[in-house]
C-alpha atoms as a PDB file:
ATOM      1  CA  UNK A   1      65.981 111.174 163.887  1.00  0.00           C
ATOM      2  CA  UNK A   2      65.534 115.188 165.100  1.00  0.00           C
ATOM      3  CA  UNK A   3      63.011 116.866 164.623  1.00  0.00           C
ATOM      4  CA  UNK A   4      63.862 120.034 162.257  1.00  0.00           C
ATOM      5  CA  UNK A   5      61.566 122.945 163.816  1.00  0.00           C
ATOM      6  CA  UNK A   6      63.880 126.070 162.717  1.00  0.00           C
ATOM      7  CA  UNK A   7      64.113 126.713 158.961  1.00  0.00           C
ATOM      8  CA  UNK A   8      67.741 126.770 157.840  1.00  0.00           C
ATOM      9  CA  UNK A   9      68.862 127.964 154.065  1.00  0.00           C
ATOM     10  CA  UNK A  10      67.953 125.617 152.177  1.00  0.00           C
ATOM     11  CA  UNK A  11      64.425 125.540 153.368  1.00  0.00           C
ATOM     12  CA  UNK A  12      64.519 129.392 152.966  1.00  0.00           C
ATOM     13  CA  UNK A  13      65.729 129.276 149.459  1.00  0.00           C
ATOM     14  CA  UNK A  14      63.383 126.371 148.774  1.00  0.00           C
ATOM     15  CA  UNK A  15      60.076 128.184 149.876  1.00  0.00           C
ATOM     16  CA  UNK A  16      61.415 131.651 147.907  1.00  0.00           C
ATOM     17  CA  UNK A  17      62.011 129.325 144.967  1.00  0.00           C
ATOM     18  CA  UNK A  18      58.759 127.195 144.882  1.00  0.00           C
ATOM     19  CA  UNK A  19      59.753 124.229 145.974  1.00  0.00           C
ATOM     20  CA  UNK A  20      57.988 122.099 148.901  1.00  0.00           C
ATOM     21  CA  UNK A  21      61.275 120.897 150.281  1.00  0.00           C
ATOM     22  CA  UNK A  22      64.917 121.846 150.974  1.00  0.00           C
ATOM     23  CA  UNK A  23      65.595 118.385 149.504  1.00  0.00           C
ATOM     24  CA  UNK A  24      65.739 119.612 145.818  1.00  0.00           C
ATOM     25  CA  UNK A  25      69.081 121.567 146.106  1.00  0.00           C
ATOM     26  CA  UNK A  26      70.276 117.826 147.036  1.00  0.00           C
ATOM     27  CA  UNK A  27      69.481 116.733 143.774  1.00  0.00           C
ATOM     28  CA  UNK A  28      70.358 119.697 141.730  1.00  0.00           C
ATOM     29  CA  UNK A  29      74.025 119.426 143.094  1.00  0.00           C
ATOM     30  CA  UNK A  30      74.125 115.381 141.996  1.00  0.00           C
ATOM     31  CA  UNK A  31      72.833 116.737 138.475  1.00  0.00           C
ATOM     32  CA  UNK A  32      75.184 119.555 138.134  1.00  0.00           C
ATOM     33  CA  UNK A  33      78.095 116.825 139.425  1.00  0.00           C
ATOM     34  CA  UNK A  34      77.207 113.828 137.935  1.00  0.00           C
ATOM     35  CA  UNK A  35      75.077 114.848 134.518  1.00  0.00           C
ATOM     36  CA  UNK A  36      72.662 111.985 135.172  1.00  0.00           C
ATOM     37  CA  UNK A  37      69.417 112.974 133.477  1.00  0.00           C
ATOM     38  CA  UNK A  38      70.710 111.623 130.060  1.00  0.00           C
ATOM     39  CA  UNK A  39      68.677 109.343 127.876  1.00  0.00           C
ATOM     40  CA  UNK A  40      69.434 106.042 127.453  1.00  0.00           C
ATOM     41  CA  UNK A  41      66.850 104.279 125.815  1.00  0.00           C
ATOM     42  CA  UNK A  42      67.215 103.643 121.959  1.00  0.00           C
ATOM     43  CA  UNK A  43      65.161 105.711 119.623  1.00  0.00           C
ATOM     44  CA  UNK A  44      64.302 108.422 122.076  1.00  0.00           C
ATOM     45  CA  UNK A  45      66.487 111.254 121.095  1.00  0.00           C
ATOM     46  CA  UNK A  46      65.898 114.408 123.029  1.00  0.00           C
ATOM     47  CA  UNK A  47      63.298 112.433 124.999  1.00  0.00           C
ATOM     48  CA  UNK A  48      63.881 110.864 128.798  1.00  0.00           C
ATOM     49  CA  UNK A  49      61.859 108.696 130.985  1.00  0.00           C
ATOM     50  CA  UNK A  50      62.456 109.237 134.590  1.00  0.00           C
ATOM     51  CA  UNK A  51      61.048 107.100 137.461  1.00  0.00           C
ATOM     52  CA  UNK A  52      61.062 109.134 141.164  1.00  0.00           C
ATOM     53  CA  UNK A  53      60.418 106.378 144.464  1.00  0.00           C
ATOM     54  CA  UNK A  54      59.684 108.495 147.182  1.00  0.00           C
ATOM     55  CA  UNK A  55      58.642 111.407 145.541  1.00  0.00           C
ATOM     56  CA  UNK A  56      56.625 113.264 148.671  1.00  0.00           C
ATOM     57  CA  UNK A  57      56.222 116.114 149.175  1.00  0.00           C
ATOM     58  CA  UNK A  58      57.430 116.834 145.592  1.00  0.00           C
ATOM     59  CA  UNK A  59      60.727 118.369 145.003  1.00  0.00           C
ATOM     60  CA  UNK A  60      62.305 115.864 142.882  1.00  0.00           C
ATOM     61  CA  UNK A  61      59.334 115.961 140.688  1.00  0.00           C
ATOM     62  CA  UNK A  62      59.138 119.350 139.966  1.00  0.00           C
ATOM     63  CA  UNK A  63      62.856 119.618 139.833  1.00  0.00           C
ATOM     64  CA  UNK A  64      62.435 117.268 136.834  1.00  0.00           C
ATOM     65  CA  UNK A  65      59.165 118.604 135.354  1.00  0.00           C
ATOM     66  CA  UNK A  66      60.852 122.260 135.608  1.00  0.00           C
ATOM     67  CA  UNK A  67      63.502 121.169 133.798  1.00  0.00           C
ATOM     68  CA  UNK A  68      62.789 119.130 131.054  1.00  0.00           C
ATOM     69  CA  UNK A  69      58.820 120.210 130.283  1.00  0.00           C
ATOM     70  CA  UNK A  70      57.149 118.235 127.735  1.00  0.00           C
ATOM     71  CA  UNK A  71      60.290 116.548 127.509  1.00  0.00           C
ATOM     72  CA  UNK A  72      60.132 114.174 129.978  1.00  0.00           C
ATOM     73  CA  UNK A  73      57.916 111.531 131.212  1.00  0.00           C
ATOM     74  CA  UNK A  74      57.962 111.577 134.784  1.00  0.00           C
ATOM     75  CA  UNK A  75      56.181 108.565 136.559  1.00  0.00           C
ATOM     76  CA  UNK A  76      56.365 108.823 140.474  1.00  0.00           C
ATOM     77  CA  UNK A  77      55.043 106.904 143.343  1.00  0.00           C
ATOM     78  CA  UNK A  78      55.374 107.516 147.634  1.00  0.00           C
ATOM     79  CA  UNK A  79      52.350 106.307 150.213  1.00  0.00           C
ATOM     80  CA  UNK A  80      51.528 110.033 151.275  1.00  0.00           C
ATOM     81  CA  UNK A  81      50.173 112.575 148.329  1.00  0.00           C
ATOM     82  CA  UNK A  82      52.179 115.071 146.499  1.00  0.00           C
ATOM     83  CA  UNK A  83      52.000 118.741 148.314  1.00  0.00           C
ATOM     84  CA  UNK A  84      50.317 121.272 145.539  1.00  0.00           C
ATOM     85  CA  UNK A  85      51.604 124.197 146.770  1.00  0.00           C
ATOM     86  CA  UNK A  86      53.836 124.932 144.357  1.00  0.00           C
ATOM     87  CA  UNK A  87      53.666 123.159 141.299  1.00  0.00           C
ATOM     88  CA  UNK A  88      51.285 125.481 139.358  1.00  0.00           C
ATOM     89  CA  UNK A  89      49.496 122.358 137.559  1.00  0.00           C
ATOM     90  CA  UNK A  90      52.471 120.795 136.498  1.00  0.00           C
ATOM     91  CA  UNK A  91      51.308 117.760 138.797  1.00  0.00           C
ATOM     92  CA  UNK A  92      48.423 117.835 136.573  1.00  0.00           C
ATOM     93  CA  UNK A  93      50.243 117.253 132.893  1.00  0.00           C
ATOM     94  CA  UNK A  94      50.022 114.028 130.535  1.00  0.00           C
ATOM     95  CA  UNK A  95      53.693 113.835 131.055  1.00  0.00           C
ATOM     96  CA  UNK A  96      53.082 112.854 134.486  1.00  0.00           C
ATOM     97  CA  UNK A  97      51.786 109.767 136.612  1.00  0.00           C
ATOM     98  CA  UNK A  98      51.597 109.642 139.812  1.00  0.00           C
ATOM     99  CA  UNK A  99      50.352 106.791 142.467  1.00  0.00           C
ATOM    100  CA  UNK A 100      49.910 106.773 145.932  1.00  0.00           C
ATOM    101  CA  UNK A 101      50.525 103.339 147.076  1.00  0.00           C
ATOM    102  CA  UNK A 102      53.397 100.713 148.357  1.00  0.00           C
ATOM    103  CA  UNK A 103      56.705 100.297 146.178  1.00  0.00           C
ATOM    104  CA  UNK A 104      56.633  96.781 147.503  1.00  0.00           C
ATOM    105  CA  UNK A 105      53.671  95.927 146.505  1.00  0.00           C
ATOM    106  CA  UNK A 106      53.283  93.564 143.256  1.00  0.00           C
ATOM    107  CA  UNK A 107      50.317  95.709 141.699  1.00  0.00           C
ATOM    108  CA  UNK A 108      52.580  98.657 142.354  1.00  0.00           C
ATOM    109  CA  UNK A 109      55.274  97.581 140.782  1.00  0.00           C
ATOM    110  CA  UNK A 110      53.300  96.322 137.691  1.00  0.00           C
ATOM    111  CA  UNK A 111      52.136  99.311 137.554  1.00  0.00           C
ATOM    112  CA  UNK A 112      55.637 101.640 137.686  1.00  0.00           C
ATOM    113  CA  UNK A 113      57.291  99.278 135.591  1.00  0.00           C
ATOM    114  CA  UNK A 114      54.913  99.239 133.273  1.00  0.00           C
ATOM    115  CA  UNK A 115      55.213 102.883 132.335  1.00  0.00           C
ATOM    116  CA  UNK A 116      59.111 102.234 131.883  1.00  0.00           C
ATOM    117  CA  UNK A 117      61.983 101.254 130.644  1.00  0.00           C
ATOM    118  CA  UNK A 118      63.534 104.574 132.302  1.00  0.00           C
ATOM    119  CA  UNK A 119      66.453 106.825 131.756  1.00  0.00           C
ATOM    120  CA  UNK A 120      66.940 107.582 135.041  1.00  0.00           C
ATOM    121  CA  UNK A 121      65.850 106.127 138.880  1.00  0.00           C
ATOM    122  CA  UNK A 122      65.615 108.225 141.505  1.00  0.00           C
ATOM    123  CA  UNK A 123      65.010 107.936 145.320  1.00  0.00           C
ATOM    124  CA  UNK A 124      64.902 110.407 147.958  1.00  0.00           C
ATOM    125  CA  UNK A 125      62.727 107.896 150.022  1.00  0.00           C
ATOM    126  CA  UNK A 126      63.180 107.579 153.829  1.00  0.00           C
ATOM    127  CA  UNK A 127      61.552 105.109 155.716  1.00  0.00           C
ATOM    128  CA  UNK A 128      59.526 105.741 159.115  1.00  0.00           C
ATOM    129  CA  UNK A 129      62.344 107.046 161.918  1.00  0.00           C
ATOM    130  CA  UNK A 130      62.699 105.450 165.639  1.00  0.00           C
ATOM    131  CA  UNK A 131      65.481 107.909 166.646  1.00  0.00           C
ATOM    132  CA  UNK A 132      67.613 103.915 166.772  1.00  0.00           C
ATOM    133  CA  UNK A 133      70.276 104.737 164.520  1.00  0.00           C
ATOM    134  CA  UNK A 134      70.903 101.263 164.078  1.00  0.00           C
ATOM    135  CA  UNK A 135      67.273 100.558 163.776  1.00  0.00           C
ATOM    136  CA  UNK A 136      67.252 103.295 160.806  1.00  0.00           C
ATOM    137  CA  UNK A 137      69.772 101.852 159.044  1.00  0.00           C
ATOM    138  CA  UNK A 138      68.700  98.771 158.647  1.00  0.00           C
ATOM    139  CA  UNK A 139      65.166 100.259 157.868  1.00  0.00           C
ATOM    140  CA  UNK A 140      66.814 102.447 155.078  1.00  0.00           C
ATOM    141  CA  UNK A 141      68.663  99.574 153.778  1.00  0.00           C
ATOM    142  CA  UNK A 142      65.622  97.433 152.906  1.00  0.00           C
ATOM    143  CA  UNK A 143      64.533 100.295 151.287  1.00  0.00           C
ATOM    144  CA  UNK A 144      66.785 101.003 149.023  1.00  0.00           C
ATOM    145  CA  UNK A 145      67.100  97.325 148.052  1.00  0.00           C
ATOM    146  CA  UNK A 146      63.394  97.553 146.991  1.00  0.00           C
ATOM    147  CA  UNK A 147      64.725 101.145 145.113  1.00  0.00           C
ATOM    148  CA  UNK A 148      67.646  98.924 143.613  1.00  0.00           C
ATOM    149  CA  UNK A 149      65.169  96.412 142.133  1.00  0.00           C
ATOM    150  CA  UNK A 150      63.255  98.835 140.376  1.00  0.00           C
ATOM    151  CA  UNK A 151      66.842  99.686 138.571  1.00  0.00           C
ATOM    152  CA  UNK A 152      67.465  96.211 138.009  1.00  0.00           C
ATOM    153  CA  UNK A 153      64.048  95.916 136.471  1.00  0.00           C
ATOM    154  CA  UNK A 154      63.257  98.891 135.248  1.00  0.00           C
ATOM    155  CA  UNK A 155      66.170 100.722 133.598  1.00  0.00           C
ATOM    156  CA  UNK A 156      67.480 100.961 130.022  1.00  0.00           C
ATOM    157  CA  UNK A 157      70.989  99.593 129.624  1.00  0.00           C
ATOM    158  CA  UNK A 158      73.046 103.248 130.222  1.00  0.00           C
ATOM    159  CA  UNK A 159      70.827 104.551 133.069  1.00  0.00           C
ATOM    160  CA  UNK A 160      71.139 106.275 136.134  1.00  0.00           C
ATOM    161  CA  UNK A 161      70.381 106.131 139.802  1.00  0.00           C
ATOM    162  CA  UNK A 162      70.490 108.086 142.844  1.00  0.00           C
ATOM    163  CA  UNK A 163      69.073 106.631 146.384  1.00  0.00           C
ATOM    164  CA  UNK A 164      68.895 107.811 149.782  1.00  0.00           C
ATOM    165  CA  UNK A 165      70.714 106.329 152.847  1.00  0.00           C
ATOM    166  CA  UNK A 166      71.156 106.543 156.056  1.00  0.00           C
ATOM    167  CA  UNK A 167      74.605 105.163 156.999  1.00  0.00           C
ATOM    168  CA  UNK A 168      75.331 102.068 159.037  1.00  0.00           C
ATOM    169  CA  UNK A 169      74.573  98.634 159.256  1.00  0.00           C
ATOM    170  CA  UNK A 170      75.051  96.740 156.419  1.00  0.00           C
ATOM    171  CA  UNK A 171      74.528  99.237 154.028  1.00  0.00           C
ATOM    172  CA  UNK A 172      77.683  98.844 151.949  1.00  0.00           C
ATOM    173  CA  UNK A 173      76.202  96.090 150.554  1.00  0.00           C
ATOM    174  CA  UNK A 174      73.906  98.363 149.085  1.00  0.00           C
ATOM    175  CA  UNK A 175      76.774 100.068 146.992  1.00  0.00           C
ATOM    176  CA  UNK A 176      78.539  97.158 146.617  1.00  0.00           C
ATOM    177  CA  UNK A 177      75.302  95.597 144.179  1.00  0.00           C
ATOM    178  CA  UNK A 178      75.166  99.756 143.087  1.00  0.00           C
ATOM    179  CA  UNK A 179      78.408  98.941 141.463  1.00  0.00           C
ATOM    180  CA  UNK A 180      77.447  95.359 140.434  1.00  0.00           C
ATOM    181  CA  UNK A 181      75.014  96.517 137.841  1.00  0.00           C
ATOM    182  CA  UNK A 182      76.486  99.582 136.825  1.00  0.00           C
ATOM    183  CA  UNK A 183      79.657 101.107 135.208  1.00  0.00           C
ATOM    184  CA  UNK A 184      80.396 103.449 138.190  1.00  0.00           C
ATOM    185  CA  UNK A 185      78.950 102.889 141.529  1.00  0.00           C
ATOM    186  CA  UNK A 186      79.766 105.723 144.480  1.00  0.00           C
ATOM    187  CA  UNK A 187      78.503 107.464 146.917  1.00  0.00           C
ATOM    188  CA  UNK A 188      78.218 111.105 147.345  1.00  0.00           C
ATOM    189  CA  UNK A 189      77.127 113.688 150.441  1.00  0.00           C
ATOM    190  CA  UNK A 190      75.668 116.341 148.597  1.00  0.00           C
ATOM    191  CA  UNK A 191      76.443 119.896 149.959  1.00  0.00           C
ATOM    192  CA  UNK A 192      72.264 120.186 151.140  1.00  0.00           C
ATOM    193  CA  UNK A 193      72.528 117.858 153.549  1.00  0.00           C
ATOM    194  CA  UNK A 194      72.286 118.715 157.086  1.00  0.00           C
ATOM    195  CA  UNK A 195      75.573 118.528 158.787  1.00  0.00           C
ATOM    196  CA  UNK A 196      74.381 116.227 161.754  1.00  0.00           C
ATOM    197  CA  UNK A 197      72.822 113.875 159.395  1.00  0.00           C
ATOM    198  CA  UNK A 198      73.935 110.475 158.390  1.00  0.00           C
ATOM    199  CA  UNK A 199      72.486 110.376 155.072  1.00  0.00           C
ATOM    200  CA  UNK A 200      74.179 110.115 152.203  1.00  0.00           C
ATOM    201  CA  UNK A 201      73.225 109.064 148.301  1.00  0.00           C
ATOM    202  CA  UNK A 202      74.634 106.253 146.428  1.00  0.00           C
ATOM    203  CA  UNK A 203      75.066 106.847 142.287  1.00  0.00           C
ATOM    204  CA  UNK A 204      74.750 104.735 139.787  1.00  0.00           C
ATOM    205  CA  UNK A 205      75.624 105.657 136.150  1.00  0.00           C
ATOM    206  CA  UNK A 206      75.829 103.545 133.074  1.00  0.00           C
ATOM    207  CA  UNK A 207      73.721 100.519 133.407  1.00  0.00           C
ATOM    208  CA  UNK A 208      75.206  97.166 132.453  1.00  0.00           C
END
């Protein structure tokens, strides 16, 4: 994968706008598109549980936590810490949980899925880069397989996911169980990303 040393637009805006990574205006375009941050959990009116894989340095999160406040319960979980730059102690709230540790591991997911059922999945996870597109792929694939079985696991019937890919491979097969377990399964190439890139997101909405 390059190596981004120049800071484009979105990492301008990002830094004027508090946020540790251009990555955010990614997911602000699949919630303005899509409308995924609904509840779907039964007796939570007004109230939604959101799970974020990946979440370093933080954007996602404090996309979330910006938007919803003390509306939200927002559990999150990468292997490197959250940056603090920016979020002002939001990071710091009861409406937030946050461990550093190994999706893949079984104490880590005890512990994730033990703070759900969730409203909403999200992954913005990448896995470690060899410049091997092909090598990439298949590394991006596995993870979002381990993203997909938290939403198997660990969503209310009616929920939502969005994952990160990197294109190639086998990684249809990724959308193609997407689609298996929800209502709508498609993937989308939010405006954000870089043009070079081979990333792309696959949505999920309406959990069977």
């Amino acid at each position: 994968m390059a190596k981004y040393k120049e800071l484009d637009h979105w990492s301008l805006k990002a830094q004027k706008e508090g946020y540790p990574a251009r990555s955010v205006y990614k997911l602000k375009e699949i919630d303005e598109r899509f409308r995924i941050f609904k509840p779907a959990r039964e007796g939570s009116p007004g109230q939604i549980k959101i799970l974020d894989i990946g979440a370093a340095p933080g954007s996602w999160s404090l996309y979330v936590l910006r938007k919803f406040g003390a509306r939200v319960f927002l559990a999150a979980a990468d292997l490197s810490p959250l940056s603090r730059q920016y979020d002002k102690g939001l990071f710091d709230g009861d409406n937030f949980f946050f461990i550093q540790g190994d999706i893949t591991l079984p104490e880590t997911r005890e512990i994730l899925l033990g703070k759900g059922p969730y409203d909403v999945v999200l992954s913005d996870a990448a896995p470690a880069t060899s410049g091997n597109r092909s090598v990439d792929s298949l590394r991006s694939q596995a993870l979002a397989e381990e993203v997909l079985y938290y939403a198997e696991t660990g969503l209310a019937p009616g929920g939502a996911l969005a994952v990160k890919v990197f294109q190639g491979g086998d990684t249809v097969s990724v959308l193609k169980r997407v689609r298996e377990l929800f209502d709508t399964g498609k993937s989308y190439k939010p405006e954000a990303c870089r043009s070079n890139s081979f990333e792309t997101y696959y949505l999920g909405l309406g959990r069977k």
